[in-house]
PDB file of N, CA and C in Angstrom:
ATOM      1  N   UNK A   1      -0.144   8.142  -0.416  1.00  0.00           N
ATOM      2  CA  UNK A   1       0.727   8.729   0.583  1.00  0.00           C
ATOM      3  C   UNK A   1       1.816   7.754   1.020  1.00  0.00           C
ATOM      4  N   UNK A   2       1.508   6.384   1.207  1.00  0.00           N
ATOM      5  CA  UNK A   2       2.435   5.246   1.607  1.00  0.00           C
ATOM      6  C   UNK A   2       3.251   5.103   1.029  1.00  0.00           C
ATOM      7  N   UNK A   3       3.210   5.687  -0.603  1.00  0.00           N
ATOM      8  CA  UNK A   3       4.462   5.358  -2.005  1.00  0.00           C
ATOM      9  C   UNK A   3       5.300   6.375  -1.931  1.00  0.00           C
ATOM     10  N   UNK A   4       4.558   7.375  -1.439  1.00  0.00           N
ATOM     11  CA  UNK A   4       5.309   8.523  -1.670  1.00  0.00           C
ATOM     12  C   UNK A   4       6.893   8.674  -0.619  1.00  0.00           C
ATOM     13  N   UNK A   5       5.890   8.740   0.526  1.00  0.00           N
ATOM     14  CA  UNK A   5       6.513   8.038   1.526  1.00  0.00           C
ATOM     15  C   UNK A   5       7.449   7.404   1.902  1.00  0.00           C
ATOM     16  N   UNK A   6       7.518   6.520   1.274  1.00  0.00           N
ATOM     17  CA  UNK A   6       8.397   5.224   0.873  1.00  0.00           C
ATOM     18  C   UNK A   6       9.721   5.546   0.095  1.00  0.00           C
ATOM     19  N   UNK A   7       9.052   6.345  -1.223  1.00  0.00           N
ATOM     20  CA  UNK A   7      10.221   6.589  -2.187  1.00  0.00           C
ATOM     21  C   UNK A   7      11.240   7.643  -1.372  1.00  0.00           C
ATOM     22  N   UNK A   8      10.687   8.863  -1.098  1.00  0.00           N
ATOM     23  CA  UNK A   8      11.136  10.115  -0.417  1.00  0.00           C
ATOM     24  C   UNK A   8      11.814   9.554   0.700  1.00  0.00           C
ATOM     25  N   UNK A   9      12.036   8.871   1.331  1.00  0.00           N
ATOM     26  CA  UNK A   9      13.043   7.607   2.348  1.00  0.00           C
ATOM     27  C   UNK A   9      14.437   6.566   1.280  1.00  0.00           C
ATOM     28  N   UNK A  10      13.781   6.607   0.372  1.00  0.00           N
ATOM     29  CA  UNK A  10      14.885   5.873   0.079  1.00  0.00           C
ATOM     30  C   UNK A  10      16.108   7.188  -0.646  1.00  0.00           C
ATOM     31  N   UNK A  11      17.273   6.615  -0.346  1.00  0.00           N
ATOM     32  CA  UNK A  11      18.505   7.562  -0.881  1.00  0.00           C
ATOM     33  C   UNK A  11      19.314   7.646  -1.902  1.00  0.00           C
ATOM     34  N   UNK A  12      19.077   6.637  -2.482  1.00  0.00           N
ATOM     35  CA  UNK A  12      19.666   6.905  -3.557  1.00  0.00           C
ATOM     36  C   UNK A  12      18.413   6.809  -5.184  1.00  0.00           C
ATOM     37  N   UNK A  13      19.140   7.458  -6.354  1.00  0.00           N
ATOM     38  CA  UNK A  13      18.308   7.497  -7.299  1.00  0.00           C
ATOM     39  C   UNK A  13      17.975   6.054  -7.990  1.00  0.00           C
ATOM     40  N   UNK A  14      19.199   5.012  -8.158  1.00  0.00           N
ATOM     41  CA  UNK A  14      18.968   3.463  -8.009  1.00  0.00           C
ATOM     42  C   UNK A  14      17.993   2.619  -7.272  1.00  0.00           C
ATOM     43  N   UNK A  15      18.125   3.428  -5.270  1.00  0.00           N
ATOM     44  CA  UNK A  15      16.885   2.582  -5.183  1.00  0.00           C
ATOM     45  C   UNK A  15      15.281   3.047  -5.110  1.00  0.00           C
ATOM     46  N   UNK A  16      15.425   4.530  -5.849  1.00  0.00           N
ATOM     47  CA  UNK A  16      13.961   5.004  -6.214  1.00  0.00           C
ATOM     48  C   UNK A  16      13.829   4.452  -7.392  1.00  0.00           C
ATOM     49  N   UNK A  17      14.323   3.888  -8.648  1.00  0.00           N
ATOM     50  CA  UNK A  17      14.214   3.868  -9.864  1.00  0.00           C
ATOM     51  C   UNK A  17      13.641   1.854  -9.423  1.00  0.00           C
ATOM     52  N   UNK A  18      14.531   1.219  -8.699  1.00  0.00           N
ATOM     53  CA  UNK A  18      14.223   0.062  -8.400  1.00  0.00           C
ATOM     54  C   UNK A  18      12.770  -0.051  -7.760  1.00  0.00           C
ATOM     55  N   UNK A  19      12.530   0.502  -6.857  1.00  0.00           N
ATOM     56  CA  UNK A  19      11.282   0.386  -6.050  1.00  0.00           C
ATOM     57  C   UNK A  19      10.023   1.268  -7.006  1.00  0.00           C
ATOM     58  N   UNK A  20      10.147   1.853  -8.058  1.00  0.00           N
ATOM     59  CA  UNK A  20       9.238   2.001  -8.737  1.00  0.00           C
ATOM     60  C   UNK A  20       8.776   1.171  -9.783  1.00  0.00           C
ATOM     61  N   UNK A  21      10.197   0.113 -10.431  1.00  0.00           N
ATOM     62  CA  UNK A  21       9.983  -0.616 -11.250  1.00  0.00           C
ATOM     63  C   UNK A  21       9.257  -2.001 -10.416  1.00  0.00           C
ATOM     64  N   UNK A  22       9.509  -2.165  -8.982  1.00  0.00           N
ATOM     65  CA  UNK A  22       8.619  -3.049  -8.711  1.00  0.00           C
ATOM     66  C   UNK A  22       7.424  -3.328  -8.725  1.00  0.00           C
ATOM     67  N   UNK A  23       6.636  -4.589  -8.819  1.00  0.00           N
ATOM     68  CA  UNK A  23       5.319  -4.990  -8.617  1.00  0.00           C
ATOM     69  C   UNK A  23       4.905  -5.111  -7.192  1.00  0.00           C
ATOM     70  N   UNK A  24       3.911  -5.146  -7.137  1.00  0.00           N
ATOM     71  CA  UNK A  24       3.237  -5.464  -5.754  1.00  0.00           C
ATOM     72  C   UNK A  24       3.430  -4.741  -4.532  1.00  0.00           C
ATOM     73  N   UNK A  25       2.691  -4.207  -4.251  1.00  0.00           N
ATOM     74  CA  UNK A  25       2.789  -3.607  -2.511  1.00  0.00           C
ATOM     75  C   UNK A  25       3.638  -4.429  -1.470  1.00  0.00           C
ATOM     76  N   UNK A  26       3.416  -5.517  -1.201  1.00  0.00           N
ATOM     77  CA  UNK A  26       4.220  -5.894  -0.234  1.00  0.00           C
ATOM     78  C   UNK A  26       5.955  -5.973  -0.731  1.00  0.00           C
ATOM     79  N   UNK A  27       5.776  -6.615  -2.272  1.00  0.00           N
ATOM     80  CA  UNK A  27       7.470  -6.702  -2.354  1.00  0.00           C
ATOM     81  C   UNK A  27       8.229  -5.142  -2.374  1.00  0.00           C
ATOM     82  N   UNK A  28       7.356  -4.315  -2.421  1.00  0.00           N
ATOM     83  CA  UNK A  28       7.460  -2.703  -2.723  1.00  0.00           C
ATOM     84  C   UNK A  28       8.055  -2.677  -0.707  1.00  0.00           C
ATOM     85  N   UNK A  29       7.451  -2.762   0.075  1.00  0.00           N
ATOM     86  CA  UNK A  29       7.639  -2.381   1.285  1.00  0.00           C
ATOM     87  C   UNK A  29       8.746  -3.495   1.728  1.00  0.00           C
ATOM     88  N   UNK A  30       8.318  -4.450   1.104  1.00  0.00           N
ATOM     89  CA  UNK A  30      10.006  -5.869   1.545  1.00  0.00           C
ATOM     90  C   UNK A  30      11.310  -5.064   1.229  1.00  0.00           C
ATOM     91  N   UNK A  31      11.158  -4.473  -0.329  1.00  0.00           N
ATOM     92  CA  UNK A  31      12.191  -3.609  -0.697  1.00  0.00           C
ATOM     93  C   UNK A  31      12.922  -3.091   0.145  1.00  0.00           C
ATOM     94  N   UNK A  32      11.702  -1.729   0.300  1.00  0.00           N
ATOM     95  CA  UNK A  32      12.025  -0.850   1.134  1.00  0.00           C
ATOM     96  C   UNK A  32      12.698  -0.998   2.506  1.00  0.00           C
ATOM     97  N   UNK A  33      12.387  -2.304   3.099  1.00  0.00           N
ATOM     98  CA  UNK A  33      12.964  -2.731   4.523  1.00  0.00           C
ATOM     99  C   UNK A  33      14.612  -2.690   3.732  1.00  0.00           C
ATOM    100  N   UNK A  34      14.455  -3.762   3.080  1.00  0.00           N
ATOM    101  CA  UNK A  34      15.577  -4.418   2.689  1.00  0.00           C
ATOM    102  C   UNK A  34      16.742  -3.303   2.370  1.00  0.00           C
ATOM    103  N   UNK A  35      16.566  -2.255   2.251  1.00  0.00           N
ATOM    104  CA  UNK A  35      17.177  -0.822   1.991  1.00  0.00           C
ATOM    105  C   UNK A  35      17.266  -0.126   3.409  1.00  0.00           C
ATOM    106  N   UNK A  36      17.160  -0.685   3.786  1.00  0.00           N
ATOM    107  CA  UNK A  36      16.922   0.135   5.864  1.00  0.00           C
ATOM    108  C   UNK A  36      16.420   0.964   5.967  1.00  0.00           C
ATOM    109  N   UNK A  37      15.306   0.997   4.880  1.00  0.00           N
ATOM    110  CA  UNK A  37      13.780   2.324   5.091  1.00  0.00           C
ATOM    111  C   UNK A  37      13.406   1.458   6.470  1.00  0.00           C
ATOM    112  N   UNK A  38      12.631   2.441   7.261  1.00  0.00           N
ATOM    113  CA  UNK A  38      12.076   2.154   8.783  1.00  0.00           C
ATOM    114  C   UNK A  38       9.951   2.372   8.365  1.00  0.00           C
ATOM    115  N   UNK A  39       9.384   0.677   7.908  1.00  0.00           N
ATOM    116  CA  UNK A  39       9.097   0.658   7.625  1.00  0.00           C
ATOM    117  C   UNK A  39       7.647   0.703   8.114  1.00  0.00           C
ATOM    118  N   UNK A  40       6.810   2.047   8.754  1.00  0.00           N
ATOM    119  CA  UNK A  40       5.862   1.356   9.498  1.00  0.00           C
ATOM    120  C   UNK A  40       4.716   0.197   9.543  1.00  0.00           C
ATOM    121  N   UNK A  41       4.514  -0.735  10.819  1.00  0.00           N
ATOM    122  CA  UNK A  41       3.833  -2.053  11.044  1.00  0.00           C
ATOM    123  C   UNK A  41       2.398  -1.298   9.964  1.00  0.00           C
ATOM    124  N   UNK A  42       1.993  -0.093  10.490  1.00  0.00           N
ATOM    125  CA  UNK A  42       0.974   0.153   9.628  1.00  0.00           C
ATOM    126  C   UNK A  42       1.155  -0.132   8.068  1.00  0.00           C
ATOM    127  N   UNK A  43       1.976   0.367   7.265  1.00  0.00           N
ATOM    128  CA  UNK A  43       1.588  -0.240   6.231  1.00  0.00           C
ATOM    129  C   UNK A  43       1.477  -1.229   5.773  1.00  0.00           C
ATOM    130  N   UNK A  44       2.229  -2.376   6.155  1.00  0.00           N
ATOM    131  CA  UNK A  44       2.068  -3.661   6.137  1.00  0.00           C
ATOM    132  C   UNK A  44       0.744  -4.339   6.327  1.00  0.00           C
ATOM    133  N   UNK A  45       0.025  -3.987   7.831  1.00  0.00           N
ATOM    134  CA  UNK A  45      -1.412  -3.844   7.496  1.00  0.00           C
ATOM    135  C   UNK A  45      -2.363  -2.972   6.638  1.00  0.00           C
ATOM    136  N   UNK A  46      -2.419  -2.119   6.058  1.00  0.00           N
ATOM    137  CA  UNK A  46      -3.318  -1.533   5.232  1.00  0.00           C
ATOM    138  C   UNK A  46      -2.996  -2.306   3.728  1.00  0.00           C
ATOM    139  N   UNK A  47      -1.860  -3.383   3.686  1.00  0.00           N
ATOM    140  CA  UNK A  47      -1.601  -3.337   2.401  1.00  0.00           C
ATOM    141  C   UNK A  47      -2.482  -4.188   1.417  1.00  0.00           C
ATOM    142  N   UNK A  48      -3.785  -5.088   1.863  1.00  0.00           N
ATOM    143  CA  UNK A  48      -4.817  -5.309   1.480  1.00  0.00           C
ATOM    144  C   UNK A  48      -5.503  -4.538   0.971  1.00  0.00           C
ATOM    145  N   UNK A  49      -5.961  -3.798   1.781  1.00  0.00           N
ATOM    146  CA  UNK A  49      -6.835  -2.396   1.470  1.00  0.00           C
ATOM    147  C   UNK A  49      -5.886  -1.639   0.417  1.00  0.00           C
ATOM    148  N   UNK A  50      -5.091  -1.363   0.799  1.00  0.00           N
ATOM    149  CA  UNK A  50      -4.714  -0.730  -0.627  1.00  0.00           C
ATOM    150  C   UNK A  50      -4.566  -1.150  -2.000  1.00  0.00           C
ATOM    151  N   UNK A  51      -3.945  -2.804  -1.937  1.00  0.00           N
ATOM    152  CA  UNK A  51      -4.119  -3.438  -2.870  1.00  0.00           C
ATOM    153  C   UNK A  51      -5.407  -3.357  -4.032  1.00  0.00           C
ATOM    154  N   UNK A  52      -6.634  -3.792  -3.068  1.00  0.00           N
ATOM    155  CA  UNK A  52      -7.500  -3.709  -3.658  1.00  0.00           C
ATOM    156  C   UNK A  52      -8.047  -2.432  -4.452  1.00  0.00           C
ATOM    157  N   UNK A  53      -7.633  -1.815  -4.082  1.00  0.00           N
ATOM    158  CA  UNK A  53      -7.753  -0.350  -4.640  1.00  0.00           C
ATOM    159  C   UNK A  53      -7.085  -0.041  -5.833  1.00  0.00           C
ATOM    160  N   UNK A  54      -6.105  -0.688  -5.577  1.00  0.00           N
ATOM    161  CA  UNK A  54      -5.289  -0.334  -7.190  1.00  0.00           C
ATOM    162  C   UNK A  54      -5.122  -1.277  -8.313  1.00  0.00           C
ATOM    163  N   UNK A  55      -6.333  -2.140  -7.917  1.00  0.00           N
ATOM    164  CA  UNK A  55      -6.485  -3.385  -8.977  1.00  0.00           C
ATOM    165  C   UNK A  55      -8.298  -3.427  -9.455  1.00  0.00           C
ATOM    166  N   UNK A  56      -8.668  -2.147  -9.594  1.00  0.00           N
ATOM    167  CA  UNK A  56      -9.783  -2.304 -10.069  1.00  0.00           C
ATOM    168  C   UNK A  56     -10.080  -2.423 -11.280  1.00  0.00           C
ATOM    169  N   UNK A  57     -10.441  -2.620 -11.859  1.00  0.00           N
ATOM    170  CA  UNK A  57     -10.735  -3.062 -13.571  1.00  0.00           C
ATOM    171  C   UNK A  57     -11.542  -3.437 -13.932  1.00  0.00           C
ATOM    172  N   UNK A  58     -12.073  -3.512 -15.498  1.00  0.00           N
ATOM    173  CA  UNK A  58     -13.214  -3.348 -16.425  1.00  0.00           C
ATOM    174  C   UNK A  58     -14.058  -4.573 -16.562  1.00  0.00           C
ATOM    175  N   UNK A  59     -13.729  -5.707 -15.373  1.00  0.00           N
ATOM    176  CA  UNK A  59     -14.134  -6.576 -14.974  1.00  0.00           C
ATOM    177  C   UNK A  59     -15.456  -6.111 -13.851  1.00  0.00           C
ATOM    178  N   UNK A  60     -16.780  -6.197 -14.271  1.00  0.00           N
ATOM    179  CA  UNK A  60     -17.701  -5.244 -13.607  1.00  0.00           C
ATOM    180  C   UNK A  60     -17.664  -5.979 -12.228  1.00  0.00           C
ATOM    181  N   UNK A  61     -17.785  -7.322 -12.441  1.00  0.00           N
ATOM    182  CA  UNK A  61     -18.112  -8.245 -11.083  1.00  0.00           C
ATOM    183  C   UNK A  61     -16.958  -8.313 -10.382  1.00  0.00           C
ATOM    184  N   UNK A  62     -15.588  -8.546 -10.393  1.00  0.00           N
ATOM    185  CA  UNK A  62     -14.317  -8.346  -9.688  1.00  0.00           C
ATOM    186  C   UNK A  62     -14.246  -6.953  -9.310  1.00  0.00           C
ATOM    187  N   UNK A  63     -14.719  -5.841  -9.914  1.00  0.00           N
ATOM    188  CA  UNK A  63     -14.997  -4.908  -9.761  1.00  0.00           C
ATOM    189  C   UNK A  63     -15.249  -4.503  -8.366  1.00  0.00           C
ATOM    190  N   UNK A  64     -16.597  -4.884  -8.729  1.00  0.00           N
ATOM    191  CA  UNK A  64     -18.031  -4.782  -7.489  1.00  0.00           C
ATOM    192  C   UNK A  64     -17.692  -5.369  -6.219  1.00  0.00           C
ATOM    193  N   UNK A  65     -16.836  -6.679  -6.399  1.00  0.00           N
ATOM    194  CA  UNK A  65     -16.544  -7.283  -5.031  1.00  0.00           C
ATOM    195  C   UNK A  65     -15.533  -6.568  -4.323  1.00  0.00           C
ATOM    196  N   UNK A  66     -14.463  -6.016  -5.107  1.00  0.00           N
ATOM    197  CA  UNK A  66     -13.345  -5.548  -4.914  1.00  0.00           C
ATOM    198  C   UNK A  66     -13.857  -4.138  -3.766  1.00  0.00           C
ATOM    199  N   UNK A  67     -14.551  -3.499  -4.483  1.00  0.00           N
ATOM    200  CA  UNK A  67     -15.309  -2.332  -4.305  1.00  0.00           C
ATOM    201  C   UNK A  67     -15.862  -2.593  -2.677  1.00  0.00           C
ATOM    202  N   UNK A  68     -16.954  -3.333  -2.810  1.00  0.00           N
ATOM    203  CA  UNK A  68     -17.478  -3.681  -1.926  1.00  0.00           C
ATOM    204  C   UNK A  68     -16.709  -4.672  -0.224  1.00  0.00           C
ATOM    205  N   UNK A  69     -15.397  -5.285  -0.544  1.00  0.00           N
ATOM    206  CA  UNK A  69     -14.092  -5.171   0.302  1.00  0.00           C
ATOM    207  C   UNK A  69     -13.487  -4.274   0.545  1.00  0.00           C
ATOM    208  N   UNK A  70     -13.388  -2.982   0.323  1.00  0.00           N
ATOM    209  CA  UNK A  70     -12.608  -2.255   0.362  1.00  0.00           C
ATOM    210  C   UNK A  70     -13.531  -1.749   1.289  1.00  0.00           C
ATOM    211  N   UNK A  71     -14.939  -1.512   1.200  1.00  0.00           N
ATOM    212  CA  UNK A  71     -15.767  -0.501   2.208  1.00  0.00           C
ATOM    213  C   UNK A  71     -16.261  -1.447   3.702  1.00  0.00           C
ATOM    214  N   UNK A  72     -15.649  -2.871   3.413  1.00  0.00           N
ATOM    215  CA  UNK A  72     -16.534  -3.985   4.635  1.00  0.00           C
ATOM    216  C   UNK A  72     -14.680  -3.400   5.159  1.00  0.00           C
ATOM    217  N   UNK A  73     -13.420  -3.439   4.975  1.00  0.00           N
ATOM    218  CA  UNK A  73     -12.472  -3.365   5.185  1.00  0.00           C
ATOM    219  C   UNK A  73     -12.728  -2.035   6.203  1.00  0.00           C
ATOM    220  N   UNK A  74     -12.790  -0.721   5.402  1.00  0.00           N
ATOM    221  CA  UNK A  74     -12.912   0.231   5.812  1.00  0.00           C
ATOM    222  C   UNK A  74     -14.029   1.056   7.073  1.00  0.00           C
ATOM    223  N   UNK A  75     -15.091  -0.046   7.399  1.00  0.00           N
ATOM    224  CA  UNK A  75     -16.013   0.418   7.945  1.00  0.00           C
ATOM    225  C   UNK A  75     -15.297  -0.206   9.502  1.00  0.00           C
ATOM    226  N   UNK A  76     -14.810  -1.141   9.243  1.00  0.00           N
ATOM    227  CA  UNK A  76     -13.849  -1.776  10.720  1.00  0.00           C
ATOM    228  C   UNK A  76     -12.891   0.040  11.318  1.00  0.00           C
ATOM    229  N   UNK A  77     -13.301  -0.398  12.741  1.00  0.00           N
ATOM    230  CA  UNK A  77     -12.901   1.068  13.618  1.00  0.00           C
ATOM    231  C   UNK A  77     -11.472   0.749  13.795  1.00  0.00           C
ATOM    232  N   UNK A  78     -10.897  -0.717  14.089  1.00  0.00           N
ATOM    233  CA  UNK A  78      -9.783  -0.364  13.654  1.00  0.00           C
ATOM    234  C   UNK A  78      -8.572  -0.099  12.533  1.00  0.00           C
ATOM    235  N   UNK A  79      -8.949  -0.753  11.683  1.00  0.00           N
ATOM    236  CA  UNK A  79      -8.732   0.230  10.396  1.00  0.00           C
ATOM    237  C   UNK A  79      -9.191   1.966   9.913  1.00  0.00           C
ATOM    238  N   UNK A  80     -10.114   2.198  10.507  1.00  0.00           N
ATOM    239  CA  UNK A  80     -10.199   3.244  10.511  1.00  0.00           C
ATOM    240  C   UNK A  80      -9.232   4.362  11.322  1.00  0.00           C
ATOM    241  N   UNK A  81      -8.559   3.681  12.420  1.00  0.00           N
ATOM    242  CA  UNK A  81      -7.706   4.348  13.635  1.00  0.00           C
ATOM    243  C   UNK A  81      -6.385   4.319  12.358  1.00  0.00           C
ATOM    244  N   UNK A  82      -5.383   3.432  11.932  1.00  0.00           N
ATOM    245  CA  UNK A  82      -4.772   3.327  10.940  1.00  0.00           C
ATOM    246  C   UNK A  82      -4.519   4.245  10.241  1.00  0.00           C
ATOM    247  N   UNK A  83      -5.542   4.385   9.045  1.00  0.00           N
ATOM    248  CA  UNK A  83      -6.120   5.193   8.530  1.00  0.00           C
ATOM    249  C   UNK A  83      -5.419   7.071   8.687  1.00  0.00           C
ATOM    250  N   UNK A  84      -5.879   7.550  10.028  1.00  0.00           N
ATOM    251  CA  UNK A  84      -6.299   8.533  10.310  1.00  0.00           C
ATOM    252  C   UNK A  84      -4.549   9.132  10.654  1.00  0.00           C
ATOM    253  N   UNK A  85      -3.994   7.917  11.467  1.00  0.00           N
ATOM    254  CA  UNK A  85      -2.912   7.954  11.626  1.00  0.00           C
ATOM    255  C   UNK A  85      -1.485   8.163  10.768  1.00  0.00           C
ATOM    256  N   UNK A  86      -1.902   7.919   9.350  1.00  0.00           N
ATOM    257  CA  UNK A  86      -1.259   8.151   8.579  1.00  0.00           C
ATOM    258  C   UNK A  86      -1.182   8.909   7.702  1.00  0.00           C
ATOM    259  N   UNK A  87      -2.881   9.730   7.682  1.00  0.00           N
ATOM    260  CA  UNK A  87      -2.784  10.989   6.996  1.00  0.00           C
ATOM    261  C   UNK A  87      -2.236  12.329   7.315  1.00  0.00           C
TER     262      UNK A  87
END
């Protein structure tokens, strides 16, 4: 929802084509500032949690930890407030 988000804010087809070719969540939302998208403080914080989410791989044990951060992340009430707020 945060990408989508993100892109559907930016205005021109240059800086959707740019901000898709980027790496990384945060330089993705640096972008986006940097374009005078109005960028909410929330995503900036969730961007751990999301990270981890989209770097899971066939690595069972990076895996598992990854996995297992994402739910010690998620069980916190305020991340959960976050969360709720943005769906």
């Amino acid at each position: 929802m945060i990408d989508i988000h993100i892109y559907d804010c930016l205005s021109t087809d240059e800086e959707k084509t740019k901000y898709i070719e980027t790496h990384t969540t945060i330089k993705k939302l640096n972008y986006a500032v940097e374009q005078g998208v109005n960028v909410p403080e929330d995503y900036f914080l969730l961007q751990p949690l999301y990270n981890d989410a989209l770097h899971l791989n066939e690595n069972v044990n990076a895996t598992k930890n990854k996995i297992q951060s994402i739910c010690l992340k998620l069980d916190n009430i305020v991340v959960q407030g976050i969360v709720k707020r943005i769906e």
